[in-house]
C-alpha atoms as a PDB file:
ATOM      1  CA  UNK A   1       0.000   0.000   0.000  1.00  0.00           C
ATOM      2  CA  UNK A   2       2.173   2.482  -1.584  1.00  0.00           C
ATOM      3  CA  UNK A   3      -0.026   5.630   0.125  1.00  0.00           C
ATOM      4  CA  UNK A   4       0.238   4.007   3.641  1.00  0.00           C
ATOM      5  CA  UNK A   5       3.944   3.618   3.173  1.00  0.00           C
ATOM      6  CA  UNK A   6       4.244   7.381   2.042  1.00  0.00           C
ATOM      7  CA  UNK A   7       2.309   8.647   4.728  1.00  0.00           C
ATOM      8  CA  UNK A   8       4.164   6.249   7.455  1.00  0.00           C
ATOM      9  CA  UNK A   9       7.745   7.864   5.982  1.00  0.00           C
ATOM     10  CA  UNK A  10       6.299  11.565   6.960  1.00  0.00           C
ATOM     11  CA  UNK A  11       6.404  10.681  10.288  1.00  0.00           C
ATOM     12  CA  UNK A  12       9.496  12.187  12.217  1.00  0.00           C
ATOM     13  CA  UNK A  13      10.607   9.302  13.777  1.00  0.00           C
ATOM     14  CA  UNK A  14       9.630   6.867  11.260  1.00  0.00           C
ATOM     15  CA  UNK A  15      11.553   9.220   8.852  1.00  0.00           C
ATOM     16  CA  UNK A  16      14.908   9.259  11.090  1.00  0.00           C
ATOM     17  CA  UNK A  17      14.614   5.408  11.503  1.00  0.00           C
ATOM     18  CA  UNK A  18      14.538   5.185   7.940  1.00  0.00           C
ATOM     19  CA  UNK A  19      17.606   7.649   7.423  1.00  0.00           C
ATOM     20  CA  UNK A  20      19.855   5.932  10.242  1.00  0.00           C
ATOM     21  CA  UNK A  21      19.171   2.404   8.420  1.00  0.00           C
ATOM     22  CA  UNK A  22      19.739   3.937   5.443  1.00  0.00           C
ATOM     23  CA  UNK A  23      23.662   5.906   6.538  1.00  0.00           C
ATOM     24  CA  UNK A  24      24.306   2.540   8.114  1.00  0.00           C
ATOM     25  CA  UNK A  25      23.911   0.526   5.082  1.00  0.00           C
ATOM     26  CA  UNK A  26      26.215   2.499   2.742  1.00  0.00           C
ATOM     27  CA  UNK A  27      28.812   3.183   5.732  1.00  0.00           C
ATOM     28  CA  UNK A  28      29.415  -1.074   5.474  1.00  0.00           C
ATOM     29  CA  UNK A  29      29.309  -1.327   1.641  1.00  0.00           C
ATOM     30  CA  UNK A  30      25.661  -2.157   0.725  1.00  0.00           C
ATOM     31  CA  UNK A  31      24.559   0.121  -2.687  1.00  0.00           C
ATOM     32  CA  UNK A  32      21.493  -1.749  -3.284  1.00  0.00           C
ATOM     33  CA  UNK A  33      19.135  -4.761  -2.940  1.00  0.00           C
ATOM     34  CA  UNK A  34      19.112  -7.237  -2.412  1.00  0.00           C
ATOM     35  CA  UNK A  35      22.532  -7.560  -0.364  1.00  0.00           C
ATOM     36  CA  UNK A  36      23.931 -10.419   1.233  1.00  0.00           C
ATOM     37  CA  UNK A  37      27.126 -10.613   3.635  1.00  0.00           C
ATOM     38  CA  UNK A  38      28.598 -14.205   4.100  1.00  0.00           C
ATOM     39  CA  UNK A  39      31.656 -14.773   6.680  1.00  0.00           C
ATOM     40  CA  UNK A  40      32.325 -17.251   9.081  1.00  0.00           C
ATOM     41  CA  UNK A  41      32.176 -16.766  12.780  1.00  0.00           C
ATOM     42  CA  UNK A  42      35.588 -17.703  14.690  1.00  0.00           C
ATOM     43  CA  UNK A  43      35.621 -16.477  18.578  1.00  0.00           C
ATOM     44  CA  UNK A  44      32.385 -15.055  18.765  1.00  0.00           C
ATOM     45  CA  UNK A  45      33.216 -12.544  15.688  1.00  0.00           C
ATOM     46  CA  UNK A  46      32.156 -12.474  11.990  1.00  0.00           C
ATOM     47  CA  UNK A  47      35.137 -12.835  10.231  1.00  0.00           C
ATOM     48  CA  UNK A  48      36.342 -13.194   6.441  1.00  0.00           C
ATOM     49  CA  UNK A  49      33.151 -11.498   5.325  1.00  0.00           C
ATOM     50  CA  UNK A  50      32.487 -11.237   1.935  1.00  0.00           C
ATOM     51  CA  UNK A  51      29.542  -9.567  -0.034  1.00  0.00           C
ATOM     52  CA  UNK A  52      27.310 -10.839  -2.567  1.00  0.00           C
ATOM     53  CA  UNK A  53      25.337  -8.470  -4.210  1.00  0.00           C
ATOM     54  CA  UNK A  54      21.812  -8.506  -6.414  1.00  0.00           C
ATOM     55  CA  UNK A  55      19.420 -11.497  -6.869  1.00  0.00           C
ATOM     56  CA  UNK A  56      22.016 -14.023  -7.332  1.00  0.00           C
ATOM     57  CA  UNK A  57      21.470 -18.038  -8.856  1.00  0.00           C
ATOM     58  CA  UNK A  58      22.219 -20.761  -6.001  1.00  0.00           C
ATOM     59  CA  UNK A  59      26.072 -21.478  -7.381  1.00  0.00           C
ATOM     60  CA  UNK A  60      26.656 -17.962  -6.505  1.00  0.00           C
ATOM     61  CA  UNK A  61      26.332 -18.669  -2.997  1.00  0.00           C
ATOM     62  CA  UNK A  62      27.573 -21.978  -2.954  1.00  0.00           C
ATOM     63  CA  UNK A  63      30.656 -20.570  -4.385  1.00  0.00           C
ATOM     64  CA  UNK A  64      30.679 -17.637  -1.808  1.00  0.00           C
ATOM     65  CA  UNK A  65      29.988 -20.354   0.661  1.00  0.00           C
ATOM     66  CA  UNK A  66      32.364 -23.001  -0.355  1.00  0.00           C
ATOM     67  CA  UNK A  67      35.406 -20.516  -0.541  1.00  0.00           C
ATOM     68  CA  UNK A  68      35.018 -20.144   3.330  1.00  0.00           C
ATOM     69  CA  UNK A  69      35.003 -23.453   4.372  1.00  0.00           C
ATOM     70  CA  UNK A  70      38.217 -24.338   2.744  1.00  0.00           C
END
């Protein structure tokens, strides 16, 4: 319901929500959707992260996938 959605965005804190998400996204690499991040977790941390961007086939994640378990 694209009128709900505009109206709910006019909201001030709907609006700053939106903007925060939004400045968080590009400040760790994302440009557009969809956006995937794939890394392993070692100690409790995300590490070796890699991104996968756009709709992507299966072997594009397997790929992604299989490069971090070996």
């Amino acid at each position: 319901d694209l009128e709900t959605f505009q109206t709910c965005l006019q909201e001030p804190a709907q609006k700053q929500e939106v903007s925060e998400d939004l400045a968080y996204g590009q400040s760790v690499g994302v440009r557009g959707t969809p956006h995937f991040f794939v890394g392993r977790v070692d100690g409790g941390k995300i590490v070796e992260v890699k991104a996968l961007s756009g709709a992507q086939p299966f072997p594009s994640f397997q790929s992604l996938i299989d490069s971090l378990l070996h």
